[in-house]
Protein backbone atom coordinates (compact mmCIF):
# COMPACT_ATOMS: atom_id res chain seq x y z
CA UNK A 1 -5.30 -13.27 -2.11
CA UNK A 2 -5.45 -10.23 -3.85
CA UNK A 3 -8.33 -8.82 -1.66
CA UNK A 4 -7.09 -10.20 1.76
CA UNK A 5 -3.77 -8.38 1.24
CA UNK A 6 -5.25 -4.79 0.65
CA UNK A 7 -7.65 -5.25 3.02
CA UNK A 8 -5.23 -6.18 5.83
CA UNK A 9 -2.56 -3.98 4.35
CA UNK A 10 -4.97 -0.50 4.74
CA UNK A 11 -5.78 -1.54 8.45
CA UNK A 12 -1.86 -2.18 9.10
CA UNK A 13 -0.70 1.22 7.64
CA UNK A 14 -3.71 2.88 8.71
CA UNK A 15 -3.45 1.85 12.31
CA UNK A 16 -0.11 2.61 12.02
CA UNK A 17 -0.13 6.22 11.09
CA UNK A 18 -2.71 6.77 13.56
CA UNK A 19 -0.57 5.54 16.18
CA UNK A 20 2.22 7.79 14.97
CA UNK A 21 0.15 11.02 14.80
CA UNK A 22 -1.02 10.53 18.49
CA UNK A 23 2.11 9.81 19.88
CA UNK A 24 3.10 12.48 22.41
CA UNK A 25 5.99 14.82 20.15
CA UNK A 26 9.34 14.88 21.93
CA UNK A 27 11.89 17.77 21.06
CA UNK A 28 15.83 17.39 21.91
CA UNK A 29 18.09 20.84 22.16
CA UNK A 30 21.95 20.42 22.87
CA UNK A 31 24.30 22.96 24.66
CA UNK A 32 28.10 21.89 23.74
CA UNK A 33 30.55 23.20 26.86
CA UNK A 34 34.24 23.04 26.59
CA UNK A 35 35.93 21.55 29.35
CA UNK A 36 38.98 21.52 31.41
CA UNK A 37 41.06 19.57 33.98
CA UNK A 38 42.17 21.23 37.11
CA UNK A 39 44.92 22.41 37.84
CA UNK A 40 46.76 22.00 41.29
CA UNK A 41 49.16 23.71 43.34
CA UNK A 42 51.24 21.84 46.10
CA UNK A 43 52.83 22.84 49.12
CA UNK A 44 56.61 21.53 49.75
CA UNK A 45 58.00 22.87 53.13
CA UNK A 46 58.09 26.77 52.96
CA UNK A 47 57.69 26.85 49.23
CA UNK A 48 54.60 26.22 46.85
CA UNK A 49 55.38 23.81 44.41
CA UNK A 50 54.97 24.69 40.09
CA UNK A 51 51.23 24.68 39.37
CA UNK A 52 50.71 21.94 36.54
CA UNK A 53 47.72 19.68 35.30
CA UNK A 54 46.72 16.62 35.99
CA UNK A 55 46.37 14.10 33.74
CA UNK A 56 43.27 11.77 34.33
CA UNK A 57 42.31 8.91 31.94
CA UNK A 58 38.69 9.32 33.86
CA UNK A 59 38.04 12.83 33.78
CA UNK A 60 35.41 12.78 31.12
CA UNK A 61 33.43 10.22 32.92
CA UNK A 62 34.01 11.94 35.94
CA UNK A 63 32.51 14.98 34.65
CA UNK A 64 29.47 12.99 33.34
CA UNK A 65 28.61 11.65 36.84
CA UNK A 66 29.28 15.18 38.38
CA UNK A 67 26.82 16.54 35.69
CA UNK A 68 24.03 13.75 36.68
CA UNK A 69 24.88 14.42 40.69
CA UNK A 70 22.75 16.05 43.05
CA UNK A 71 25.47 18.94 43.54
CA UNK A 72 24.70 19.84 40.04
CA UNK A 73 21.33 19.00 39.31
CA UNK A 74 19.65 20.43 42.49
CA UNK A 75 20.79 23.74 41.43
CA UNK A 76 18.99 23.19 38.15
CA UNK A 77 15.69 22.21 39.94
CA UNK A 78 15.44 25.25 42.32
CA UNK A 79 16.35 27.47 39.65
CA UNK A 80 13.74 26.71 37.35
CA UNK A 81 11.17 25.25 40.10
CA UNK A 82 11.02 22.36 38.09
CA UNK A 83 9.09 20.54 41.64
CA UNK A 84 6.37 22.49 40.93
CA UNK A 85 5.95 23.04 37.39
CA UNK A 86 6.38 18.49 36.65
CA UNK A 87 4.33 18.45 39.47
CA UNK A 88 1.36 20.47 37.41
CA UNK A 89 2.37 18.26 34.24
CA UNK A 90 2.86 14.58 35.84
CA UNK A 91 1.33 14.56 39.63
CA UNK A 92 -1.86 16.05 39.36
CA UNK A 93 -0.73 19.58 40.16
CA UNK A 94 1.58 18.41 44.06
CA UNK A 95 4.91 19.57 43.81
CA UNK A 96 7.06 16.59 42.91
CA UNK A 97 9.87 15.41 45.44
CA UNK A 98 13.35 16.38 44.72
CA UNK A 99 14.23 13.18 43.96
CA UNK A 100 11.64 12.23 41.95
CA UNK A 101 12.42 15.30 39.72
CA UNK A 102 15.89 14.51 39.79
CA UNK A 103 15.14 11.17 38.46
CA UNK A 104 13.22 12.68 35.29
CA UNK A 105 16.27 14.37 34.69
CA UNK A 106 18.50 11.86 34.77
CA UNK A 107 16.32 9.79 32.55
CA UNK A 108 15.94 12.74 29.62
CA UNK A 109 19.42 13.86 29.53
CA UNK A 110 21.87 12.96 27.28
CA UNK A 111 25.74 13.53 27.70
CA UNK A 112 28.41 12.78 25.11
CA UNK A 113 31.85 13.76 24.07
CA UNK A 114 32.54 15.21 20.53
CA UNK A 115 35.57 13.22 19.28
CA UNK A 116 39.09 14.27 19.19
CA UNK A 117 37.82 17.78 21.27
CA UNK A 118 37.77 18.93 24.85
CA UNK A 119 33.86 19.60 24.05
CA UNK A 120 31.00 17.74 25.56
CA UNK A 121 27.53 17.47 24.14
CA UNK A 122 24.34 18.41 26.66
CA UNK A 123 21.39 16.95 25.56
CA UNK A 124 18.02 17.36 27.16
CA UNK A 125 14.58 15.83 25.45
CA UNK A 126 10.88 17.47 26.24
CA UNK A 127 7.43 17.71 25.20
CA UNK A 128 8.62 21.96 25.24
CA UNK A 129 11.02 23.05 22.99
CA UNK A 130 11.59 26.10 24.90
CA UNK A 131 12.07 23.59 27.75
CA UNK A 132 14.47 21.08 26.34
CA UNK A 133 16.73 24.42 25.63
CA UNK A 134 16.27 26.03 28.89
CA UNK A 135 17.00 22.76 30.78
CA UNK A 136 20.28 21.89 28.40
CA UNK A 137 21.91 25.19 29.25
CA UNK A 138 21.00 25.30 32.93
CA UNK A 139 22.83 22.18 33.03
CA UNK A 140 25.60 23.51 31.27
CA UNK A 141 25.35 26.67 34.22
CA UNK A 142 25.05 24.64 37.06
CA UNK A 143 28.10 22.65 36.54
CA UNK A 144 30.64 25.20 35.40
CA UNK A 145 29.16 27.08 38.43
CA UNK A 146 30.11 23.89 40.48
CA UNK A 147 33.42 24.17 39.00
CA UNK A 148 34.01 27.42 39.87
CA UNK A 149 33.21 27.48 43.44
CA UNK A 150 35.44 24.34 43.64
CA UNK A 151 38.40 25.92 42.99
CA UNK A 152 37.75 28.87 44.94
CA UNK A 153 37.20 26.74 47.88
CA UNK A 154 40.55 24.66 47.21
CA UNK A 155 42.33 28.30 46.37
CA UNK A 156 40.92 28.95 50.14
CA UNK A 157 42.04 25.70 51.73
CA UNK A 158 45.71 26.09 50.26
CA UNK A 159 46.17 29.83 51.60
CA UNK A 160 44.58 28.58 54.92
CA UNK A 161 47.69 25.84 54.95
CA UNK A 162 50.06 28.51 54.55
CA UNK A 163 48.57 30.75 56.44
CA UNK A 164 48.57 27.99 59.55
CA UNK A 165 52.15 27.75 58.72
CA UNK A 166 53.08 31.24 58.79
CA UNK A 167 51.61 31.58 62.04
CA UNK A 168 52.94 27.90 63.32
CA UNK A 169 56.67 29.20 62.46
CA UNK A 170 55.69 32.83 64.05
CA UNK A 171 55.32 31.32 67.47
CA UNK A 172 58.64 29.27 66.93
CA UNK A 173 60.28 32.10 66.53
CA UNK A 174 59.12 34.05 69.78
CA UNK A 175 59.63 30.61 71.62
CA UNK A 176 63.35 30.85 70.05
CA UNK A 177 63.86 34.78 70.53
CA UNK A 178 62.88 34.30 74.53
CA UNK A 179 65.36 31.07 75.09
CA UNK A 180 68.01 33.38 73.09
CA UNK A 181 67.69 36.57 75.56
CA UNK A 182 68.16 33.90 78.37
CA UNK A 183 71.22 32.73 76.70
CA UNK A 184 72.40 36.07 76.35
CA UNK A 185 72.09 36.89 80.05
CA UNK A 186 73.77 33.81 80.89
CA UNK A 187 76.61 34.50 78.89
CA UNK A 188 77.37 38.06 79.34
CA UNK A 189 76.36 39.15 75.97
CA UNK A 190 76.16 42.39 74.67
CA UNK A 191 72.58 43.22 72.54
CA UNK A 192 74.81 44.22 69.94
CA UNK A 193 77.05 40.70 69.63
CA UNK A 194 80.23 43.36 70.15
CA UNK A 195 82.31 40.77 72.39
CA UNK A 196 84.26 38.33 70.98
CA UNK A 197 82.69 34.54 70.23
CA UNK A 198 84.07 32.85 73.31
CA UNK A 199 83.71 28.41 73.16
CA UNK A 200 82.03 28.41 75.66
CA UNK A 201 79.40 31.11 73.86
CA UNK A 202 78.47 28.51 71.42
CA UNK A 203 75.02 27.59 72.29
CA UNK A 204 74.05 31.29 71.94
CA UNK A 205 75.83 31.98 68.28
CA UNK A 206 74.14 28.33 67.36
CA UNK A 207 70.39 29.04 68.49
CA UNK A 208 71.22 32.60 67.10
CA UNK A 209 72.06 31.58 63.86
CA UNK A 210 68.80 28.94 63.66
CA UNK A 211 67.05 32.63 64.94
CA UNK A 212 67.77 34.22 61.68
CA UNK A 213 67.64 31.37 59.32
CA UNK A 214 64.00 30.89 60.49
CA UNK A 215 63.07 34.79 60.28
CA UNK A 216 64.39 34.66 56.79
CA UNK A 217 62.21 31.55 55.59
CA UNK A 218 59.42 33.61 57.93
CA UNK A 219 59.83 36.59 55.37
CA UNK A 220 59.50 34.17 52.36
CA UNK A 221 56.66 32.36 53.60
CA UNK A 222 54.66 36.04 53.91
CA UNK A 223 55.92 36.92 50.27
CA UNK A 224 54.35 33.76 48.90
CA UNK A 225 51.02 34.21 50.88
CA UNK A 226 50.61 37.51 49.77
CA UNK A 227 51.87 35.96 46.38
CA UNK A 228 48.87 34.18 46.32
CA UNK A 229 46.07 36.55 47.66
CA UNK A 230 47.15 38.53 44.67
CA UNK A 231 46.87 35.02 42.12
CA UNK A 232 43.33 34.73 44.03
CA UNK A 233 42.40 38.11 42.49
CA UNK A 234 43.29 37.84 39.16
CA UNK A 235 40.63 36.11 36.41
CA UNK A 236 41.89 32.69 35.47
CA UNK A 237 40.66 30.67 32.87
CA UNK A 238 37.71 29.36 32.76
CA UNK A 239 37.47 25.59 33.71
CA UNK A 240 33.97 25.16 31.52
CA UNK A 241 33.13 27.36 29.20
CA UNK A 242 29.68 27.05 27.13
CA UNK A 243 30.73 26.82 23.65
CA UNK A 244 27.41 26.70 22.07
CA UNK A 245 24.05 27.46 24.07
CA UNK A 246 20.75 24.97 23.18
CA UNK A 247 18.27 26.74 21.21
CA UNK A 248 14.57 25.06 20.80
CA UNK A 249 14.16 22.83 18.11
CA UNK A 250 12.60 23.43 15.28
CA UNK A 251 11.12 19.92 14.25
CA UNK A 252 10.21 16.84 16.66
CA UNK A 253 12.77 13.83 17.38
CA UNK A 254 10.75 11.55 18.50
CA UNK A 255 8.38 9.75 16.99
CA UNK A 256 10.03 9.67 13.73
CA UNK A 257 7.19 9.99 11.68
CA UNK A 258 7.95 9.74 7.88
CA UNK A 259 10.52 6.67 9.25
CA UNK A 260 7.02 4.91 11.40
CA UNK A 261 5.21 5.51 8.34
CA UNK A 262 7.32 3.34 6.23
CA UNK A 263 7.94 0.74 8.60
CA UNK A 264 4.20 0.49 8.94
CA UNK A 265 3.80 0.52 5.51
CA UNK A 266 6.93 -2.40 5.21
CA UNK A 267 5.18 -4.05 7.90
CA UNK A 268 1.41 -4.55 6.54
CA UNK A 269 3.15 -5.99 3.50
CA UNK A 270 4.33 -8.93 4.83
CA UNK A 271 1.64 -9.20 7.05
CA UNK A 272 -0.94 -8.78 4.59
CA UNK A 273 1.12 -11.11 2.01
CA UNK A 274 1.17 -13.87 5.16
CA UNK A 275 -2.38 -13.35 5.66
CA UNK A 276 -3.17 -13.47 1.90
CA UNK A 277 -1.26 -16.46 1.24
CA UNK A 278 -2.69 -18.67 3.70
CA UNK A 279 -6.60 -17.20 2.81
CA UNK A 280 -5.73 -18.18 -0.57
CA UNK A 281 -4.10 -21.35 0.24
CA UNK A 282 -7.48 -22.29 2.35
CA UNK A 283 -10.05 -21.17 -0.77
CA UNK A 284 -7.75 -23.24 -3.00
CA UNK A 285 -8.27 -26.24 -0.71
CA UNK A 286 -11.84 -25.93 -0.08
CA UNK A 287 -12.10 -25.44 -3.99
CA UNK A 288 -10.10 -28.41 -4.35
CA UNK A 289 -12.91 -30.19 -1.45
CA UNK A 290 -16.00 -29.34 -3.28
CA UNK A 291 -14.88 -30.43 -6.52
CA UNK A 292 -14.03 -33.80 -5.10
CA UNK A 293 -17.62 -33.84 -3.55
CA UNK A 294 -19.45 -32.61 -6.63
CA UNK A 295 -17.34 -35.80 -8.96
CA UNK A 296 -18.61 -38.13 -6.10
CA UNK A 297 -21.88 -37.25 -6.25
């Protein structure tokens, strides 16, 4: 038994460390961002509406498909030129296909939330240290990029509502100004309204009236669309901020050596105390055998 089990035992943990030492070394570097919903304004008539936030039970997994999307991960892999450089690593020096790059990506990044915070963990695992870190935070650039232009493109969109609307009303009014001068004429009125308002002058003190009701909203729509060029200027806060860039690690992840190492070591006990037990069971029996034959005899 005892020479079957330290036999098989040695071969276990020495395969076993072997195996571990060969293993390709993996390194894992995390950038934590800080994120934050967006905030809308809304348009109600001639005014624009209290901006507020919205509150979205799904934002966070929102934000983690967003981060593994083409919008955001396409800027990562023309940045770096990760086609070419995997290509030289893992296609025998062709530039890899977006997509197939993208799908490396996907399969060595890691996103999580850190509890009870508005952070969110990047994690990004390669061969490189220096890679793993550079990769993490271009991530972490690429989407609060995305977020950035996002806004800016919704800030457009709303001041290209009111702006429609400002001009909408502005031909209204000259439509409403042209039927009033023919009223005017019609009626015998003075530019300056002097002459008394006659009954039969109604239509022209009505559409008159409507006249300056609409100039005066007019005015207020301008104030709040130069209102708003002025909120496009100013620096709001940031929507992602990067909290803590990746740095290269200093020790492997993967494999976990000293953890293999016992395992293997657990591992070619029992199967070296298997192995021994049934080698020593089978001497004991063909001890057992030729005793039986040598009494016969």
């Amino acid at each position: 038994f005892f020479k079957v089990f330290v036999a098989v035992f040695l071969v276990v943990l020495i395969a076993n460390v072997a195996i571990t030492f060969l293993l390709p070394e993996t390194y894992a570097s995390t950038c934590r961002i800080k994120v934050e919903n967006d905030v809308v304004g809304g348009f109600n008539g001639n005014t624009i509406t209290d901006v507020m936030k919205l509150s979205d039970p799904y934002f966070i997994q929102t934000t983690f498909e967003i981060m593994q999307s083409q919008l955001v991960l396409s800027n990562v892999i023309a940045s770096l030129d990760l086609n070419t450089r995997w290509g030289k690593m893992y296609n025998g020096g062709s530039p890899l296909q977006t997509e197939e790059t993208m799908k490396l990506l996907r399969q060595r990044l890691q996103l999580a939330p850190v509890r009870n915070t508005k952070l969110v963990s990047i994690t990004f695992y390669s061969e490189d240290k220096n890679e793993a870190a550079q990769i993490a935070n271009a991530i972490a650039e690429s989407y609060r990029d995305y977020r950035v232009h996002l806004r800016a493109e919704l800030a457009s969109k709303g001041l290209g509502v009111l702006q429609e609307q400002y001009q909408s009303e502005g031909k209204q009014i000259g439509q409403i100004q042209g039927a009033l001068d023919s009223l005017r004429q019609q009626f015998k009125i003075t530019e300056d309204g002097s002459n008394n308002q006659l009954p039969q002058d109604k239509p022209y003190w009505d559409e008159k009236n409507r006249l300056t009701s609409m100039q005066e909203m007019h005015k207020l729509l301008f104030s709040k669309i130069e209102a708003v060029k002025i909120a496009m200027q100013i620096p709001k806060p940031a929507l992602v901020q990067i909290a803590d860039r990746a740095k290269p690690g200093r020790t492997p992840v993967k494999p976990n050596k000293s953890m293999n190492i016992v395992l293997g070591a657990f591992l070619g006990i029992l199967t070296a105390s298997a192995l021994g037990t049934i080698a020593a069971l089978i001497t004991f029996h063909i001890r057992k055998r030729n005793q039986r034959q040598s009494a016969t005899a």
